[in-house]
PDB file of N, CA and C in Angstrom:
ATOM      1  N   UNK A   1       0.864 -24.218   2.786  1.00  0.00           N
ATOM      2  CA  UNK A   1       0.242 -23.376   1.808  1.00  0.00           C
ATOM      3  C   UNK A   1       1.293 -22.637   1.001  1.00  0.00           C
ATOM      4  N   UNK A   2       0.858 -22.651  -0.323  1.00  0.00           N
ATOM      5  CA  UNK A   2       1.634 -21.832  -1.290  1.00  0.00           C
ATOM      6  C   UNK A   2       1.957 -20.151  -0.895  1.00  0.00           C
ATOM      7  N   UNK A   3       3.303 -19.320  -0.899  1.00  0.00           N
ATOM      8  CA  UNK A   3       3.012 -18.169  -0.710  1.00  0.00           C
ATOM      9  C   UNK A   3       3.163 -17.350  -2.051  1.00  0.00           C
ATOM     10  N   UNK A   4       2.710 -16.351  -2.447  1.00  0.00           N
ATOM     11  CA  UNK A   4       3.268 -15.738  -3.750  1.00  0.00           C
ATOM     12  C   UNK A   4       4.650 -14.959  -3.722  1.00  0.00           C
ATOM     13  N   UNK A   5       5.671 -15.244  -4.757  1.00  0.00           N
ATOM     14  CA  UNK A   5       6.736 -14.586  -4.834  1.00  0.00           C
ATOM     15  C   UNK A   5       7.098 -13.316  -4.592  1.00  0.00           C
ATOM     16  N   UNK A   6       7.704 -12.808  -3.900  1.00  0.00           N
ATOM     17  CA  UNK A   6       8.410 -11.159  -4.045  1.00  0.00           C
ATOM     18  C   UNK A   6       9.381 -11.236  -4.521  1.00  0.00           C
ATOM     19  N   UNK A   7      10.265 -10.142  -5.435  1.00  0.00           N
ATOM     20  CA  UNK A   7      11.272  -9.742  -5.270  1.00  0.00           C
ATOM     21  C   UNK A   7      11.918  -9.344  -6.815  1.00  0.00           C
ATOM     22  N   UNK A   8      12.783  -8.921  -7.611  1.00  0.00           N
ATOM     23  CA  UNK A   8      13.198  -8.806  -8.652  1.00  0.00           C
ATOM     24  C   UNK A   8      13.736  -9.755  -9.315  1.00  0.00           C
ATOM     25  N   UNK A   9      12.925  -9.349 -10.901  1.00  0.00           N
ATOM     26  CA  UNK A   9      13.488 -10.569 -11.358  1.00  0.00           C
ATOM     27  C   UNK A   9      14.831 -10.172 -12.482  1.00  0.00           C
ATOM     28  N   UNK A  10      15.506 -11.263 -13.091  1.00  0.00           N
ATOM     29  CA  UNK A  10      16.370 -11.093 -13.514  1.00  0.00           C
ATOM     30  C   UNK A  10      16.447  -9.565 -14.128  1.00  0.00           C
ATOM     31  N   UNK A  11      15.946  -9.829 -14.961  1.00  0.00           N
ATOM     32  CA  UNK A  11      15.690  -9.527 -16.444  1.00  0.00           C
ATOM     33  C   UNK A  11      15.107  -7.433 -16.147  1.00  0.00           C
ATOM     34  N   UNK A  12      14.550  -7.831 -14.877  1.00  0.00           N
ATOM     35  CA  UNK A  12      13.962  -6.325 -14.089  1.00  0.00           C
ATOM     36  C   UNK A  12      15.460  -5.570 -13.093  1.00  0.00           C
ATOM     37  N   UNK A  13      16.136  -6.403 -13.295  1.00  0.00           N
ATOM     38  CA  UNK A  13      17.111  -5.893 -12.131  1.00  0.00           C
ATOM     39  C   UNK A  13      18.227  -5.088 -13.330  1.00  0.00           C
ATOM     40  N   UNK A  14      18.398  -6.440 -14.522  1.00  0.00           N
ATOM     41  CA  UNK A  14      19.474  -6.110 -15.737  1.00  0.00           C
ATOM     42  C   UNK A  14      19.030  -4.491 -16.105  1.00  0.00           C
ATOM     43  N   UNK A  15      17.467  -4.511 -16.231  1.00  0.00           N
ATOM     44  CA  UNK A  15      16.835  -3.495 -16.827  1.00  0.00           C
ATOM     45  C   UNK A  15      17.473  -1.949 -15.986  1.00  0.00           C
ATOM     46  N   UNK A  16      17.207  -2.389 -14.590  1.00  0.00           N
ATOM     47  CA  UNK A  16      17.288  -1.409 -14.323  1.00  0.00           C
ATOM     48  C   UNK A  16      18.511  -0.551 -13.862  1.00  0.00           C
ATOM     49  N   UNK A  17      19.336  -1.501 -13.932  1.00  0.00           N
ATOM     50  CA  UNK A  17      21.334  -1.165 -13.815  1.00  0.00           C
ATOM     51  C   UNK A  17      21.516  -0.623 -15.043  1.00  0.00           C
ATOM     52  N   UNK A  18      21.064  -1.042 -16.270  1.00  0.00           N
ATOM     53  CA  UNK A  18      20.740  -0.430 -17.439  1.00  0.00           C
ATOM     54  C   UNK A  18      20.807   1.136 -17.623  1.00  0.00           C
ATOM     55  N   UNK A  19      19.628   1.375 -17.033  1.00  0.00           N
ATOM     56  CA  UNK A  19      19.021   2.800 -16.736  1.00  0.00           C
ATOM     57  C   UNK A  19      19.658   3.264 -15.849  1.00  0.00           C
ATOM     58  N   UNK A  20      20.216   3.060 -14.488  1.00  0.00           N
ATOM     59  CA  UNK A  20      20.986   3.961 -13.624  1.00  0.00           C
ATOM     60  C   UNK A  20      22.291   3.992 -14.727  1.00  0.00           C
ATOM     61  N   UNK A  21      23.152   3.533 -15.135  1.00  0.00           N
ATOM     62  CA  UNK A  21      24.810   3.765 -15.731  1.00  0.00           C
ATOM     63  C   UNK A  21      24.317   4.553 -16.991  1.00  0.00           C
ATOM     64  N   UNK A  22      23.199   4.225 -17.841  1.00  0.00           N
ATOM     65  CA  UNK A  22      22.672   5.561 -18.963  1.00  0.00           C
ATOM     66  C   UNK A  22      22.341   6.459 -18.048  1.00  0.00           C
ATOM     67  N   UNK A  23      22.191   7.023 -16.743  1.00  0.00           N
ATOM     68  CA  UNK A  23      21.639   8.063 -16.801  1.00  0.00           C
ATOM     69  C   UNK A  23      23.230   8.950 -15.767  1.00  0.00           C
ATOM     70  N   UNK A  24      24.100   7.799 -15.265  1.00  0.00           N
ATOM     71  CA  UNK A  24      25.431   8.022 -15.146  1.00  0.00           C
ATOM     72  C   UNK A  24      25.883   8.626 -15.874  1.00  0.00           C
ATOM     73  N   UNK A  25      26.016   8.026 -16.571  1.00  0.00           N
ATOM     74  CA  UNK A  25      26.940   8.553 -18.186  1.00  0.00           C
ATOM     75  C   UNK A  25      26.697   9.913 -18.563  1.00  0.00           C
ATOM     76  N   UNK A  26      25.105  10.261 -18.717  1.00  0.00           N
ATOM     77  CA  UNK A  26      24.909  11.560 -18.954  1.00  0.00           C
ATOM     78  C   UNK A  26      25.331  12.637 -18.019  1.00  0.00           C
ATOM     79  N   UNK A  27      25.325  12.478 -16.790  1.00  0.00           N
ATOM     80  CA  UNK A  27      25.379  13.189 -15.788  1.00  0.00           C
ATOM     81  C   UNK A  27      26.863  13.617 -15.394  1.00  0.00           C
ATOM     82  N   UNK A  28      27.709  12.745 -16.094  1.00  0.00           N
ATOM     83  CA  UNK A  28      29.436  12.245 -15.899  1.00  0.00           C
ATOM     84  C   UNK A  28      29.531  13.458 -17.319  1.00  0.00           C
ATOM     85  N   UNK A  29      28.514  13.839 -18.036  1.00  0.00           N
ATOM     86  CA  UNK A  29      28.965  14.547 -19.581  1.00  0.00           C
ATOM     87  C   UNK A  29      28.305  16.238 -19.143  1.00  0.00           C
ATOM     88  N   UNK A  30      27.541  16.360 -18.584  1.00  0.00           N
ATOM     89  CA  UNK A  30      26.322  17.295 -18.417  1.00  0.00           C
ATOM     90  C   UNK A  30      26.923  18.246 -17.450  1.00  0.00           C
ATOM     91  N   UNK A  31      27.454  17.092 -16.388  1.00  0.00           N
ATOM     92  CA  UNK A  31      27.596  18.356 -14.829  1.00  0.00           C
ATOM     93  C   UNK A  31      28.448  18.953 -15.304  1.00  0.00           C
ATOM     94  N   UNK A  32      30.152  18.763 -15.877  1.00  0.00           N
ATOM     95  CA  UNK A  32      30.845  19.411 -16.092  1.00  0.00           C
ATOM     96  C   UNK A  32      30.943  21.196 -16.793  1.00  0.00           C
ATOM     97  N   UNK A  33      29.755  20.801 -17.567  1.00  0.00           N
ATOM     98  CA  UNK A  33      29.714  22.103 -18.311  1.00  0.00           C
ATOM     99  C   UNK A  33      28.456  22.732 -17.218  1.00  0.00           C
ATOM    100  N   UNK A  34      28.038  22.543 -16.265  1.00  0.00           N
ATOM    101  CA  UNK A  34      27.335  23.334 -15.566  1.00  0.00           C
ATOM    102  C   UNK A  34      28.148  23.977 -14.182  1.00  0.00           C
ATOM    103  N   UNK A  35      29.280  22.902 -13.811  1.00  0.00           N
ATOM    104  CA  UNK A  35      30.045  23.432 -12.866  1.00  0.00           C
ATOM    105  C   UNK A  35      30.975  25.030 -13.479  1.00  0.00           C
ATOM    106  N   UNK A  36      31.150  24.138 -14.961  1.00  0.00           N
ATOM    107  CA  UNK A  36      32.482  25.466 -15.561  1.00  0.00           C
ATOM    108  C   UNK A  36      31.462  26.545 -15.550  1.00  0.00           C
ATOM    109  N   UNK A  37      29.966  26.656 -16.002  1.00  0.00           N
ATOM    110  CA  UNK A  37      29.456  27.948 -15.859  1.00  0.00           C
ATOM    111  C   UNK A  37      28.863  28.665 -14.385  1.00  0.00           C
ATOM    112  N   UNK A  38      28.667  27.850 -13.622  1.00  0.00           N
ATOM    113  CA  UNK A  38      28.559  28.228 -12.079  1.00  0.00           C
ATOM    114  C   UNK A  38      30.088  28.605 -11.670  1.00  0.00           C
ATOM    115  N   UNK A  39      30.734  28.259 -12.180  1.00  0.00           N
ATOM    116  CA  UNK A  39      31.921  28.678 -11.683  1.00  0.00           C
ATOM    117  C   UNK A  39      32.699  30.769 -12.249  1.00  0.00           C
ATOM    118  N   UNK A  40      32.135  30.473 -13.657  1.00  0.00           N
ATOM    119  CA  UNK A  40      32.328  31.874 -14.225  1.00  0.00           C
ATOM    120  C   UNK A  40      31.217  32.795 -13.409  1.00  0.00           C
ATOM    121  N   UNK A  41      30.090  32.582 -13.693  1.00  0.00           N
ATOM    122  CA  UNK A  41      29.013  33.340 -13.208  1.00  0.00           C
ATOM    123  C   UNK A  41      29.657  34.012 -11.394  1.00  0.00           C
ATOM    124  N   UNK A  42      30.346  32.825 -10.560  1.00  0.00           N
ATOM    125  CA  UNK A  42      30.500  33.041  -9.622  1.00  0.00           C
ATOM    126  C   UNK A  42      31.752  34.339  -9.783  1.00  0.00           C
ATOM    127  N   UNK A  43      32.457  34.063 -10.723  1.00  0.00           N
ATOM    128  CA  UNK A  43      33.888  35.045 -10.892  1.00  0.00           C
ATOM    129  C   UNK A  43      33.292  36.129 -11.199  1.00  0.00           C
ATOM    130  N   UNK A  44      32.178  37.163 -12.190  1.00  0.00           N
ATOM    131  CA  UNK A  44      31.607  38.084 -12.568  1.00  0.00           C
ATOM    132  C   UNK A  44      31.432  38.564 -11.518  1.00  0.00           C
ATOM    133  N   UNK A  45      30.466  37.531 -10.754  1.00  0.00           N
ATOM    134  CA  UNK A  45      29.994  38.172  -9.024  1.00  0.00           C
ATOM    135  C   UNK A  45      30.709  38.809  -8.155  1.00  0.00           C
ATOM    136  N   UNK A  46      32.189  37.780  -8.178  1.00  0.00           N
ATOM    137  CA  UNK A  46      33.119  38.517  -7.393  1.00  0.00           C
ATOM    138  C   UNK A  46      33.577  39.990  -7.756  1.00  0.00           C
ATOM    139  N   UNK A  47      33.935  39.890  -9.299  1.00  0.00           N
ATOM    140  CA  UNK A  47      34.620  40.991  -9.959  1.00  0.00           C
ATOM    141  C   UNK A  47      33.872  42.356  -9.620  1.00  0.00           C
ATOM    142  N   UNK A  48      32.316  42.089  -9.943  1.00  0.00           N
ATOM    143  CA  UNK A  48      31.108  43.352 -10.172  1.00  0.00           C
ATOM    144  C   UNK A  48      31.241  43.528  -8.529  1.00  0.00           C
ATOM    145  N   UNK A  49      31.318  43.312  -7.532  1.00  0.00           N
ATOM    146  CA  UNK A  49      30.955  43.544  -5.943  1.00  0.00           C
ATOM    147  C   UNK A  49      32.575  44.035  -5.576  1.00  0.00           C
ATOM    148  N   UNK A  50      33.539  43.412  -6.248  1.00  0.00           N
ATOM    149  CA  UNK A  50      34.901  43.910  -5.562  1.00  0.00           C
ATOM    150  C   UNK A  50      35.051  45.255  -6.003  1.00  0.00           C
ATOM    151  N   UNK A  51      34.471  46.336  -7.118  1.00  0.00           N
ATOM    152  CA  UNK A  51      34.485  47.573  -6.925  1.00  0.00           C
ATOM    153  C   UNK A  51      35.531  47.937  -8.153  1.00  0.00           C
ATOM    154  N   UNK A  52      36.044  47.014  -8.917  1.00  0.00           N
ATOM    155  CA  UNK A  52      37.044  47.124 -10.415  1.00  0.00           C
ATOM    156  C   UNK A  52      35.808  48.435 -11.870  1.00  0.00           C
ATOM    157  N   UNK A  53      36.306  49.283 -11.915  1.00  0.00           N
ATOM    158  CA  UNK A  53      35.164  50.097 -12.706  1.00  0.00           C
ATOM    159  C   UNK A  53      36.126  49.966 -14.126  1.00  0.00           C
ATOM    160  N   UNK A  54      37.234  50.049 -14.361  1.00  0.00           N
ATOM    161  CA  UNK A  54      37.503  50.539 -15.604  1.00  0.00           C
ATOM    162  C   UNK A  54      37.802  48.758 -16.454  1.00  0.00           C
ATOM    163  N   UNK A  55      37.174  48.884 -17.443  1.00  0.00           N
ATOM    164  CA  UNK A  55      37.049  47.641 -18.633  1.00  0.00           C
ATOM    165  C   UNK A  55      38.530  46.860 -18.267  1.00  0.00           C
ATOM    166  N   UNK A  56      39.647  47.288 -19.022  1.00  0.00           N
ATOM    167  CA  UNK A  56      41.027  47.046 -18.144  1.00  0.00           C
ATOM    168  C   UNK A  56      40.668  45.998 -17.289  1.00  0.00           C
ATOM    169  N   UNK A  57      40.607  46.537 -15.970  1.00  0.00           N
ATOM    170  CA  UNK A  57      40.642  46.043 -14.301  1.00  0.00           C
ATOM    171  C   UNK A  57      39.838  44.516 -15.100  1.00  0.00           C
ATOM    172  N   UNK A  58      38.353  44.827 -15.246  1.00  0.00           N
ATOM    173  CA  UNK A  58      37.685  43.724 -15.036  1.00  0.00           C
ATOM    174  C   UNK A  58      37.827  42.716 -15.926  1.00  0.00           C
ATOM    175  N   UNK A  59      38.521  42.901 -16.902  1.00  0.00           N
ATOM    176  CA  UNK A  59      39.006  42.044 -18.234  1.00  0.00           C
ATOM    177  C   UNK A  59      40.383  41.367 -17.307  1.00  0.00           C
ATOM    178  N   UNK A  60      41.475  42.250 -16.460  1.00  0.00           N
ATOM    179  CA  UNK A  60      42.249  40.913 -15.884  1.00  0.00           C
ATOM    180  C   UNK A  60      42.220  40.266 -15.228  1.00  0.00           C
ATOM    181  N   UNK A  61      40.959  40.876 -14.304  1.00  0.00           N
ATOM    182  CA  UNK A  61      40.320  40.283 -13.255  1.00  0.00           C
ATOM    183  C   UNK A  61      40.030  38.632 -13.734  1.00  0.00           C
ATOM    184  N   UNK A  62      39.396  38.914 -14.885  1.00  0.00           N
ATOM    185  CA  UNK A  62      38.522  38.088 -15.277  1.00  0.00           C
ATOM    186  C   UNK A  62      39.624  36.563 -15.556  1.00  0.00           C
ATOM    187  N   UNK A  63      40.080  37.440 -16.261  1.00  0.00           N
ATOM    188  CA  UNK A  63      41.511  36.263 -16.652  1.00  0.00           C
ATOM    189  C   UNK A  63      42.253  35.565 -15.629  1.00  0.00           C
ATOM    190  N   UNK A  64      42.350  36.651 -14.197  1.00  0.00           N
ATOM    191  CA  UNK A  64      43.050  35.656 -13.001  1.00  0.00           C
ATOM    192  C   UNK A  64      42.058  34.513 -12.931  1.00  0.00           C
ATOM    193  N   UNK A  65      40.739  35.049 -12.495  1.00  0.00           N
ATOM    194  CA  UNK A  65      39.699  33.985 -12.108  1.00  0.00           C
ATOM    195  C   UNK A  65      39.772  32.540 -13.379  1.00  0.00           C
ATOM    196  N   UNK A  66      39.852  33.316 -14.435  1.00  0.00           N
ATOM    197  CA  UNK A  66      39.650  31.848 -15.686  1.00  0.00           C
ATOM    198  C   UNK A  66      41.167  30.801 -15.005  1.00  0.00           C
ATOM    199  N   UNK A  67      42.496  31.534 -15.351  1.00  0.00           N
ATOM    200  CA  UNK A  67      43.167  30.799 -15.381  1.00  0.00           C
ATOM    201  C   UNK A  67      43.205  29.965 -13.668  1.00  0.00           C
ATOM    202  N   UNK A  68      42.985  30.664 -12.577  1.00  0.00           N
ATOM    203  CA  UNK A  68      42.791  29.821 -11.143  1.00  0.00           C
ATOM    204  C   UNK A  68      41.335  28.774 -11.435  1.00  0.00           C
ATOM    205  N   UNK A  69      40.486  29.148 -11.967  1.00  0.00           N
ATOM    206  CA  UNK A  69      39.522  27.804 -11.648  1.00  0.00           C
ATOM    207  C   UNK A  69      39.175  27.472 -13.367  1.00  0.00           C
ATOM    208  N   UNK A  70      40.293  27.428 -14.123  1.00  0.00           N
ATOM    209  CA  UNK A  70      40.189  26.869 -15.674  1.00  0.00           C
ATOM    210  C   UNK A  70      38.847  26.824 -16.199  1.00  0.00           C
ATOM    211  N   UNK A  71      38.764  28.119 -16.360  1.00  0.00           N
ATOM    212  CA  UNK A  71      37.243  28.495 -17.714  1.00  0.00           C
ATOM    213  C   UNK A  71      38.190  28.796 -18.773  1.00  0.00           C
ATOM    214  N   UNK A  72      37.280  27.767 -19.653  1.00  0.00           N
ATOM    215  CA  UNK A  72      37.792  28.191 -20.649  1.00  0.00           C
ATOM    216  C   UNK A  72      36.297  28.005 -21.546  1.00  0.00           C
ATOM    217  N   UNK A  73      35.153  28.176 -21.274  1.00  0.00           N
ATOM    218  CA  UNK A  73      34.147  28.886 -22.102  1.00  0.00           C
ATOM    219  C   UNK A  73      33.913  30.209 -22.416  1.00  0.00           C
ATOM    220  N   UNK A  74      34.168  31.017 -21.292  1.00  0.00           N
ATOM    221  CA  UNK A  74      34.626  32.481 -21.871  1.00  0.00           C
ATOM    222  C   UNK A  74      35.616  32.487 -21.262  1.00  0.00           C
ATOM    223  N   UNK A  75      35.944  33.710 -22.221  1.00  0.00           N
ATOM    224  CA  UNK A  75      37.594  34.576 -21.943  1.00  0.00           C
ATOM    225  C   UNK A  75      36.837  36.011 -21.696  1.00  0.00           C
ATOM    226  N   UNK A  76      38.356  36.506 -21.577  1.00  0.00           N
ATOM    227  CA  UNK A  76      38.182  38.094 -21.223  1.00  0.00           C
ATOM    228  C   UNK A  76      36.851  38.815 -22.211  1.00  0.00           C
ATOM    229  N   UNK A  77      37.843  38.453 -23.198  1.00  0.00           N
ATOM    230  CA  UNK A  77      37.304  39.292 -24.299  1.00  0.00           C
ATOM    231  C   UNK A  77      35.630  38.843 -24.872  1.00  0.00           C
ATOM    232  N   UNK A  78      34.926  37.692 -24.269  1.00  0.00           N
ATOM    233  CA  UNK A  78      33.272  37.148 -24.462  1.00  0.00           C
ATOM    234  C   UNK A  78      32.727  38.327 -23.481  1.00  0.00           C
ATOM    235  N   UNK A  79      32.963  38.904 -22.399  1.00  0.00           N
ATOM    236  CA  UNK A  79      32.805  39.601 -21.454  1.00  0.00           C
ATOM    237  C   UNK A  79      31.894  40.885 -21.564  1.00  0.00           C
ATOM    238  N   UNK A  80      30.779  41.120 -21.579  1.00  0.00           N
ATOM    239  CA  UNK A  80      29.803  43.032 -21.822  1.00  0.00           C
ATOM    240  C   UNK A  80      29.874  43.132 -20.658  1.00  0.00           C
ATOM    241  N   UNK A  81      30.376  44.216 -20.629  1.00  0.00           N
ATOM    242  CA  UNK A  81      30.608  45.522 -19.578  1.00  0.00           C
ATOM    243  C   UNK A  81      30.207  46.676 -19.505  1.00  0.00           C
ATOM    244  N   UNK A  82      29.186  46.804 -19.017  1.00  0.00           N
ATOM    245  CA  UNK A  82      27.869  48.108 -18.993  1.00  0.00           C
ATOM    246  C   UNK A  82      27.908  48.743 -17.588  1.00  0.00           C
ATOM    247  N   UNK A  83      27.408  49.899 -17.469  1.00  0.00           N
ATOM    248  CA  UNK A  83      27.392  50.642 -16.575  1.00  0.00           C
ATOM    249  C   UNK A  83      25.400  50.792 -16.722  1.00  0.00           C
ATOM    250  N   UNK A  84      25.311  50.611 -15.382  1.00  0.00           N
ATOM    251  CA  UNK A  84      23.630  51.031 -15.082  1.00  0.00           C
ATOM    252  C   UNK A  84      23.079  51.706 -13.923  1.00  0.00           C
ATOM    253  N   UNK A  85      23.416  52.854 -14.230  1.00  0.00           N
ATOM    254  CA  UNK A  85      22.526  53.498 -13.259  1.00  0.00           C
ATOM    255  C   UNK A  85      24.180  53.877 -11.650  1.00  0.00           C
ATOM    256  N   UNK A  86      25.118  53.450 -12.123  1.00  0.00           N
ATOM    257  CA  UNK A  86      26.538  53.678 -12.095  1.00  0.00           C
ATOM    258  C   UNK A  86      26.934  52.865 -10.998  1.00  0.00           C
ATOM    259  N   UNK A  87      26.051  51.193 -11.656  1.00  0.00           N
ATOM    260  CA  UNK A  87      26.478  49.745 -11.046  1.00  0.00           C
ATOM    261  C   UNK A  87      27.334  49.478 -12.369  1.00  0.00           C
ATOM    262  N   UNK A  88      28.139  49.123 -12.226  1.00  0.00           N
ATOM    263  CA  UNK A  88      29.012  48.115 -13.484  1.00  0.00           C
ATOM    264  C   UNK A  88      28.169  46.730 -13.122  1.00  0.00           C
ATOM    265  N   UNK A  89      27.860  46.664 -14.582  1.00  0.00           N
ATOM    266  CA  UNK A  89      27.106  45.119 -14.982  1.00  0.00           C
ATOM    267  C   UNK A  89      27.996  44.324 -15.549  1.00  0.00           C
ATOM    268  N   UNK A  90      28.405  43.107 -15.554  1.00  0.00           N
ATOM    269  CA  UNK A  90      29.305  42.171 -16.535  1.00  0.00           C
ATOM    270  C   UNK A  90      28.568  41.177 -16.824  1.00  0.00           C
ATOM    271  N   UNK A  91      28.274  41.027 -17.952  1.00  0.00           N
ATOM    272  CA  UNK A  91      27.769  39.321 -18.792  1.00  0.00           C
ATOM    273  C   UNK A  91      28.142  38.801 -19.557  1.00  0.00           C
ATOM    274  N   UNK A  92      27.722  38.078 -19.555  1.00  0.00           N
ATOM    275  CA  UNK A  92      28.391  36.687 -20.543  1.00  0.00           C
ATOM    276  C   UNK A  92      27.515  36.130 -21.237  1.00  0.00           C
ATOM    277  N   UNK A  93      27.515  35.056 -22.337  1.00  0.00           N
ATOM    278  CA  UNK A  93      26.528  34.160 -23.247  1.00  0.00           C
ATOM    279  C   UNK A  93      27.117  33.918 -23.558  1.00  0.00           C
ATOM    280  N   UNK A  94      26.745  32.047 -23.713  1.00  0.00           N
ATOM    281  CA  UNK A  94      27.639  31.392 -24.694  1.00  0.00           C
ATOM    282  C   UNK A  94      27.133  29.801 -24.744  1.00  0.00           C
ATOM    283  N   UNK A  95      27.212  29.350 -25.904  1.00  0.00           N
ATOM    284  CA  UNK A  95      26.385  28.057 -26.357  1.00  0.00           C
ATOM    285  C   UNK A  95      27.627  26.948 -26.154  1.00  0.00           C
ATOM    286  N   UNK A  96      27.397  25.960 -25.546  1.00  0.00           N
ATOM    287  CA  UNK A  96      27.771  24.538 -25.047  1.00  0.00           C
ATOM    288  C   UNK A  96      27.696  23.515 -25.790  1.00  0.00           C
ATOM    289  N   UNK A  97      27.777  22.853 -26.648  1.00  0.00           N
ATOM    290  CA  UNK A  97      27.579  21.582 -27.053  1.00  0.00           C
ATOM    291  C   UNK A  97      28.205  20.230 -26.495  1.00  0.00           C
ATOM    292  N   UNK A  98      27.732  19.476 -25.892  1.00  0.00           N
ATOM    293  CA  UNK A  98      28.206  18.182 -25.036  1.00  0.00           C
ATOM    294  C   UNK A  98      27.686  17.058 -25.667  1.00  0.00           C
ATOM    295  N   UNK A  99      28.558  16.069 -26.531  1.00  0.00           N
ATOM    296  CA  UNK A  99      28.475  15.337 -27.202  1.00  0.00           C
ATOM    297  C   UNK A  99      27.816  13.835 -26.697  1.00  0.00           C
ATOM    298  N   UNK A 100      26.992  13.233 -26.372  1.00  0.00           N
ATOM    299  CA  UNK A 100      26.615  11.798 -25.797  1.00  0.00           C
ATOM    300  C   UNK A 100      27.170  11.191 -26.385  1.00  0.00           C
ATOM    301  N   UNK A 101      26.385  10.315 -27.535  1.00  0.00           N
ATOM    302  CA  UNK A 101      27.069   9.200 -28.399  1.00  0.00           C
ATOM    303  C   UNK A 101      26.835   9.687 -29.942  1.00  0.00           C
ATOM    304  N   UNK A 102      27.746   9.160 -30.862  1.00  0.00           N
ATOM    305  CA  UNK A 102      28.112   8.756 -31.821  1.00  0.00           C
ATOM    306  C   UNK A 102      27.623  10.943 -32.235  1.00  0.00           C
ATOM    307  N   UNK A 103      26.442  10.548 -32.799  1.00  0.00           N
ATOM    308  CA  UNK A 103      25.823  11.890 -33.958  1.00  0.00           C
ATOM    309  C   UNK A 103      24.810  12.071 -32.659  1.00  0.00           C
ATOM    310  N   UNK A 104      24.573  12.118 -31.149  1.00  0.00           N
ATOM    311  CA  UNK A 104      23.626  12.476 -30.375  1.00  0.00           C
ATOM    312  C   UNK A 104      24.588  12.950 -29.631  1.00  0.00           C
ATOM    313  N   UNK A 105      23.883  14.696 -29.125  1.00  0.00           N
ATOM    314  CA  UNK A 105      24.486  15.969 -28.293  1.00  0.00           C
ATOM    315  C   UNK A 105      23.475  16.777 -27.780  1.00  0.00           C
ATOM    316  N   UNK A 106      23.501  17.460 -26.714  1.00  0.00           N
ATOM    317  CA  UNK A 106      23.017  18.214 -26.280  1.00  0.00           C
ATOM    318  C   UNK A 106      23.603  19.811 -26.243  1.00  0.00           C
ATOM    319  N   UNK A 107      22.936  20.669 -26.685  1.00  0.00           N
ATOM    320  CA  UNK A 107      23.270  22.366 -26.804  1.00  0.00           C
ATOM    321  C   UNK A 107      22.760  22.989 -24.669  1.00  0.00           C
ATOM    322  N   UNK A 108      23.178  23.498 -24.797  1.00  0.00           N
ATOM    323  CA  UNK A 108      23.002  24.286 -23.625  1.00  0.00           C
ATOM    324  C   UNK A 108      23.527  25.898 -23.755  1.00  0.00           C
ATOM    325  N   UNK A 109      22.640  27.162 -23.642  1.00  0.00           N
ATOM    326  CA  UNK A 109      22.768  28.044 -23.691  1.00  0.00           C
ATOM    327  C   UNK A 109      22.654  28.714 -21.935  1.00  0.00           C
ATOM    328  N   UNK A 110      24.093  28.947 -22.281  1.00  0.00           N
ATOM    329  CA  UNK A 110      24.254  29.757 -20.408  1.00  0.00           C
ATOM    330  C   UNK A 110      24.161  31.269 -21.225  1.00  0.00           C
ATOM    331  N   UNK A 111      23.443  31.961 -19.758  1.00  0.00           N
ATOM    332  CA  UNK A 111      23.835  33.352 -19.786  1.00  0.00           C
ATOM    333  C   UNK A 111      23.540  33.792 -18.414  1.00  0.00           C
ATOM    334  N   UNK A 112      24.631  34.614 -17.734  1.00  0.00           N
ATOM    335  CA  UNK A 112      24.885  35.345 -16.710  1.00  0.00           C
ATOM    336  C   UNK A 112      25.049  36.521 -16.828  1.00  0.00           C
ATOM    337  N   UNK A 113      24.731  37.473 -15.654  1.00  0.00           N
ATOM    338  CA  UNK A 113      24.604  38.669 -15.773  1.00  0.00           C
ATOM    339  C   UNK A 113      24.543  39.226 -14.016  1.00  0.00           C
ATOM    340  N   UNK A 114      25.635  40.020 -13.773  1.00  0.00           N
ATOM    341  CA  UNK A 114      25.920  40.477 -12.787  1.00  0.00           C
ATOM    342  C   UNK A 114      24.606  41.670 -12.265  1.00  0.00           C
ATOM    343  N   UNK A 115      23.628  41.671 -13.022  1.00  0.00           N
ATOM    344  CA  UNK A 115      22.857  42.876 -12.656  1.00  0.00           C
ATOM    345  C   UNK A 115      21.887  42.692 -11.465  1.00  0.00           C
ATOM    346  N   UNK A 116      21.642  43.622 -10.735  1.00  0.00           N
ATOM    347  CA  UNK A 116      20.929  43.162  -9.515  1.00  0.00           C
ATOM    348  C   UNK A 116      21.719  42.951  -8.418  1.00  0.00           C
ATOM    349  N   UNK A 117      22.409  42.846  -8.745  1.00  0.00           N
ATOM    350  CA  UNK A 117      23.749  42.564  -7.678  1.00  0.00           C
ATOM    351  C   UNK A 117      23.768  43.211  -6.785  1.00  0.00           C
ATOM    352  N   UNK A 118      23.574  43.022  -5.226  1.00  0.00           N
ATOM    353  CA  UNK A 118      23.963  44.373  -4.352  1.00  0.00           C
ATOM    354  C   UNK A 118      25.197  44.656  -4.307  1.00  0.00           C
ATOM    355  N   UNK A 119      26.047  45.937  -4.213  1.00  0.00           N
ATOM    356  CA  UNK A 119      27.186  45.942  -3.770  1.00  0.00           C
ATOM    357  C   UNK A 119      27.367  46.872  -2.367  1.00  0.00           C
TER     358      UNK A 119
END
């Protein structure tokens, strides 16, 4: 007796190696700019909890942390430095553009903010 076929066919397999390396590619363009801002956000954290109050302090602070784990989306000087309630707050904002192909990019707007923070 005849059985019916299983299994992938060409043309379904091409398809779909296709789609995993496009969605590679993006992910090889994308993570990077999410690590560099998990990575700042993480430096604010440190800075606002290590107890630095005067603008000074937390502006070189800021700069050790950029130049040891290479941010270079913000610098010192992108940096608001507020006092609330007599927590020092530090934030940041700042727009991303990550180029795919040719005239196609994606924008990404990070913003962090040390507030809430226990210290």
């Amino acid at each position: 007796m005849y059985r019916k076929q299983q299994g992938v066919s060409l043309s379904g397999l091409l398809i779909g190696v296709f789609v995993v390396v496009v969605l590679a590619l993006m992910a090889m363009k994308i993570v990077p700019a999410y690590l560099e801002y998990a990575t700042a956000k993480k430096a604010i954290y440190s800075i606002a909890s290590g107890g630095a109050t005067s603008v000074a302090d937390i502006r070189k602070s800021f700069e050790s942390y950029a130049t040891i784990d290479d941010i270079s989306a913000v610098s010192a000087n992108d940096l608001v430095i507020t006092k609330d309630g007599g927590q020092v707050v530090i934030s940041f904002s700042y727009r991303k553009e990550v180029p795919l192909a040719a005239n196609v990019g994606l924008y990404f707007n990070f913003v962090a903010s040390s507030k809430g923070l226990e210290q």
